[in-house]
N, C-alpha and C. Protein backbone atom coordinates (compact mmCIF):
# COMPACT_ATOMS: atom_id res chain seq x y z
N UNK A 1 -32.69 0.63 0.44
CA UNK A 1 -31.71 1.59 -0.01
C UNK A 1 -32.43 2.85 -0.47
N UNK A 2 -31.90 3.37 0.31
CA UNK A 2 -32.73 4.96 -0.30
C UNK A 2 -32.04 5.60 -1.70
N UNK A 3 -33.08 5.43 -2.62
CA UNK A 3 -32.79 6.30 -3.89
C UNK A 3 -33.41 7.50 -4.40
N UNK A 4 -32.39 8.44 -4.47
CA UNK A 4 -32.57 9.61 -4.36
C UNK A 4 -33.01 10.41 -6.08
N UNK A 5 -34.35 11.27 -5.84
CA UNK A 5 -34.42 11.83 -7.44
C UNK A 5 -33.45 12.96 -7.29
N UNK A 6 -33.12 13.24 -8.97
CA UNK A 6 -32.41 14.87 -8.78
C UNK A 6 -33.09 15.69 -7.91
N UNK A 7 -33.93 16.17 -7.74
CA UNK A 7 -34.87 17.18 -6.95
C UNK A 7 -34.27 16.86 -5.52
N UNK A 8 -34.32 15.57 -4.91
CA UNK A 8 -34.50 15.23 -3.85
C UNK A 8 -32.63 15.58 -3.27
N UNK A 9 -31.74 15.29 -4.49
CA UNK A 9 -30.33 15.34 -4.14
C UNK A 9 -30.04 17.13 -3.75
N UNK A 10 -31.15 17.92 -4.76
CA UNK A 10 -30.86 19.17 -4.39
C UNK A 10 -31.53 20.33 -3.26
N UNK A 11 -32.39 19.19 -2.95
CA UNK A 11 -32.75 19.25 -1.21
C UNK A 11 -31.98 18.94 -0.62
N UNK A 12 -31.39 18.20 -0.41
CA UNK A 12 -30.06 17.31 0.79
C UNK A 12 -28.93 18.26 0.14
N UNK A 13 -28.64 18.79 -0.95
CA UNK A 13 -27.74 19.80 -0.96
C UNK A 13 -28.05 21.26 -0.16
N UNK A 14 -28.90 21.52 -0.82
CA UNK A 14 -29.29 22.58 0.24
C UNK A 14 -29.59 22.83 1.29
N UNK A 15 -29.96 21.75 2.00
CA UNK A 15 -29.96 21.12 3.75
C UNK A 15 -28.71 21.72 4.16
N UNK A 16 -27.50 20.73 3.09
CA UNK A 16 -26.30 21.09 3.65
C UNK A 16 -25.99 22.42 3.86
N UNK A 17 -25.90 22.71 2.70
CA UNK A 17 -25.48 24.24 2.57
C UNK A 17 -25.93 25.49 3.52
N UNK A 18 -27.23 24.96 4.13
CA UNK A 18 -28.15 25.96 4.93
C UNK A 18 -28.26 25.33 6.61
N UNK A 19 -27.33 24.31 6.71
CA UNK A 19 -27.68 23.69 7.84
C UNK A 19 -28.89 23.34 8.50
N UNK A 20 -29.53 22.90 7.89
CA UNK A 20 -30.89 22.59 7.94
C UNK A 20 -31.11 20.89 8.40
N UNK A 21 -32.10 20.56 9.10
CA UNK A 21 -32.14 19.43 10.05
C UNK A 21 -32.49 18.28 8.94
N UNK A 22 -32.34 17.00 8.78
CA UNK A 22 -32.97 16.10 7.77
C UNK A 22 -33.09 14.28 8.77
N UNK A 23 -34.26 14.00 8.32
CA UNK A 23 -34.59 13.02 8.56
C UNK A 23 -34.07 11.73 8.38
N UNK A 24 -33.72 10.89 8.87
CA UNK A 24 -32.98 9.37 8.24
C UNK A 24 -33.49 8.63 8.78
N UNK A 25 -33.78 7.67 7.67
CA UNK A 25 -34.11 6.24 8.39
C UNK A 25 -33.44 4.72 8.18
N UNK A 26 -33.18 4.06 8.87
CA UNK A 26 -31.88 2.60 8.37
C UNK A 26 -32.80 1.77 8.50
N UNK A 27 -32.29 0.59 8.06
CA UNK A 27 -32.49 -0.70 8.19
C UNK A 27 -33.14 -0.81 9.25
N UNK A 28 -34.34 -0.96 10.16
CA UNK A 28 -33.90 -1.66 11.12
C UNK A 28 -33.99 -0.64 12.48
N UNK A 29 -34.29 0.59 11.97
CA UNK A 29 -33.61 1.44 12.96
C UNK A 29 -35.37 2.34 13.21
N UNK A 30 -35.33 3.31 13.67
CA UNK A 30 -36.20 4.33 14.23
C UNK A 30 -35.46 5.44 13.20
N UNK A 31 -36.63 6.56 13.14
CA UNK A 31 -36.05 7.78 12.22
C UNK A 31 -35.26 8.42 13.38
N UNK A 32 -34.15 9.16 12.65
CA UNK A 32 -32.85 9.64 13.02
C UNK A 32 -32.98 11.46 12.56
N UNK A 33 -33.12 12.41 13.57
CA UNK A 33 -32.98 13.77 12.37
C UNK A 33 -31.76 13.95 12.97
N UNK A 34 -31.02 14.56 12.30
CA UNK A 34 -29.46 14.97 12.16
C UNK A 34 -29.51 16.01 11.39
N UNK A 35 -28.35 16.76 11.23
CA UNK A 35 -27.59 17.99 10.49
C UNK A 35 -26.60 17.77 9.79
N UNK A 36 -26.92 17.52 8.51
CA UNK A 36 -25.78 17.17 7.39
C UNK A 36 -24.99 18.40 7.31
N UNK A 37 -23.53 17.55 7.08
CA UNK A 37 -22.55 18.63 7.11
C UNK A 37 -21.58 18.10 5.82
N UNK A 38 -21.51 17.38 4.87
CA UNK A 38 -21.14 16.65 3.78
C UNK A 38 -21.64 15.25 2.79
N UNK A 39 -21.64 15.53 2.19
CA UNK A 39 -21.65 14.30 0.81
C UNK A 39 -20.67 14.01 0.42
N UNK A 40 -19.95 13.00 0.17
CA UNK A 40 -19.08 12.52 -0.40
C UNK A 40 -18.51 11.40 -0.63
N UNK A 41 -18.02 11.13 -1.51
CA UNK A 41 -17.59 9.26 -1.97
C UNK A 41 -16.74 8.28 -1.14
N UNK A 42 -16.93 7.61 -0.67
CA UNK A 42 -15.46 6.47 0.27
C UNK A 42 -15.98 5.35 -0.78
N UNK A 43 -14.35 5.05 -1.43
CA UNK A 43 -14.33 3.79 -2.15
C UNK A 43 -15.01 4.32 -3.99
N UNK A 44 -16.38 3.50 -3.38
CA UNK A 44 -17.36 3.62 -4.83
C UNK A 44 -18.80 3.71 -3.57
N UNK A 45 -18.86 4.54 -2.82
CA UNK A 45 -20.20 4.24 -2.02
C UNK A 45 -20.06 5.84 -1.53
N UNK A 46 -21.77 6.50 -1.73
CA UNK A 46 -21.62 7.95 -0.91
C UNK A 46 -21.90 7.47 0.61
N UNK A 47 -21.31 8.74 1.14
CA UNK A 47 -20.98 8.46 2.50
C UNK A 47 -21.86 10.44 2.99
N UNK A 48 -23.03 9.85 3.72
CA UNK A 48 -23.44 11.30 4.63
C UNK A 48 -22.84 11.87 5.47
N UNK A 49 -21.84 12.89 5.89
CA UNK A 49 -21.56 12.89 7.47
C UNK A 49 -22.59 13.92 7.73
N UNK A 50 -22.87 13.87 9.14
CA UNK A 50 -23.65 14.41 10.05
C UNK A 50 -23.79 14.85 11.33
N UNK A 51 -24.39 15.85 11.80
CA UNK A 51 -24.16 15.77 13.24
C UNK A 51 -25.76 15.47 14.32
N UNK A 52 -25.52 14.83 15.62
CA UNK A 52 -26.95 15.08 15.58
C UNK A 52 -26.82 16.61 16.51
N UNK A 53 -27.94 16.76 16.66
CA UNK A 53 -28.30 17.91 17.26
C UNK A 53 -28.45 18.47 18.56
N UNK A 54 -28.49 17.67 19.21
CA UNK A 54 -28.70 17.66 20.37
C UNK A 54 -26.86 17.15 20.92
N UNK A 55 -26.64 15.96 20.77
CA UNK A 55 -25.44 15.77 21.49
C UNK A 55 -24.25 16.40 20.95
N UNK A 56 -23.87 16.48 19.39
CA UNK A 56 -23.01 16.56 18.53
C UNK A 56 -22.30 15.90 18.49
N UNK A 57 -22.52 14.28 18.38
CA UNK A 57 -21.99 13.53 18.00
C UNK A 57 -21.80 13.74 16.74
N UNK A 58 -20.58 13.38 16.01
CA UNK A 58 -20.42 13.09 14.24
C UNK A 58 -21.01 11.56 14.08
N UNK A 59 -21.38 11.06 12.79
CA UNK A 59 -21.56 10.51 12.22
C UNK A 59 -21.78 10.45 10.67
N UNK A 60 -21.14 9.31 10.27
CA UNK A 60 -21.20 9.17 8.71
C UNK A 60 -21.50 8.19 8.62
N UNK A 61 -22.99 8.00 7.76
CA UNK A 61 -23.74 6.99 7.09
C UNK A 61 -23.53 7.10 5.43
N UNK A 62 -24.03 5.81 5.21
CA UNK A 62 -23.91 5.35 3.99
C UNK A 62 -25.09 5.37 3.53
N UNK A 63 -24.89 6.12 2.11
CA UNK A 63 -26.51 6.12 1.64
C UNK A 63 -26.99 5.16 1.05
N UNK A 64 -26.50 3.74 0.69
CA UNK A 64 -26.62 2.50 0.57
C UNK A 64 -27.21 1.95 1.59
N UNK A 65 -27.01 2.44 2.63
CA UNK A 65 -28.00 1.60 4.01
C UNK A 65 -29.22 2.04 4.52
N UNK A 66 -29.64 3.31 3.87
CA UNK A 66 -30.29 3.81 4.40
C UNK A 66 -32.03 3.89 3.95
N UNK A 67 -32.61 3.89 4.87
CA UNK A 67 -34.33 3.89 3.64
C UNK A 67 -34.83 4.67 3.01
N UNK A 68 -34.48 5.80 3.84
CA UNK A 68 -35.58 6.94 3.41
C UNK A 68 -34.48 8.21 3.86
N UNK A 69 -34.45 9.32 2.83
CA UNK A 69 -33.96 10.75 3.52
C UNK A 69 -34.86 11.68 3.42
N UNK A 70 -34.98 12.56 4.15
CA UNK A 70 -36.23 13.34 4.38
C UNK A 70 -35.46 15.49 4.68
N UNK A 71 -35.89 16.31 4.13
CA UNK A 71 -35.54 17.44 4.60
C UNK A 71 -36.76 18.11 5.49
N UNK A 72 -36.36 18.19 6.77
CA UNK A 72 -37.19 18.73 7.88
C UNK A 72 -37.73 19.96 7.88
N UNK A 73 -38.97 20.33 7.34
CA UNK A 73 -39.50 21.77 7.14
C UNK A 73 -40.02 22.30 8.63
C-alpha cells in the first residue's frame, strides 16, 4: 500500500493541477505512468483517476492497492 508523506500528497497535487505524468506501481503489476486528473474519496477509500497517455484510456485506481506513486520529472 502506498503511503503517502504530506510533501509527497503535494506533489501528486500538483501533478494534478499541472498535468504532469506520474508513475504507479500495483500489486503485482509493472510501473504504469499515467496523467492524473483527480483525487477523491469512494466509500472510505481514495480513489486516483487517470488517464494514460498514449491511448486515453480513463482509469481509477485505488490508492490502497497501490505500491509506490512517483511524480515524473
Amino acid at each position: 500500500m502506498a503511503t503517502l508523506s504530506p510533501d509527497q500528497y503535494d506533489r501528486l497535487e500538483r501533478a494534478i493541477a499541472d498535468g504532469r505524468r506520474i508513475a504507479v506501481t500495483r500489486r503485482g503489476s509493472s510501473e504504469l505512468v499515467v496523467v492524473p486528473r483527480a483525487l477523491r474519496i469512494a466509500g472510505s477509500r481514495e480513489v486516483l483517476d487517470v488517464t494514460h497517455p498514449t491511448t486515453g484510456e480513463r482509469l481509477s485506481l485505488y490508492m490502497d492497492e497501490l505500491d509506490a506513486v512517483e511524480v515524473v520529472r
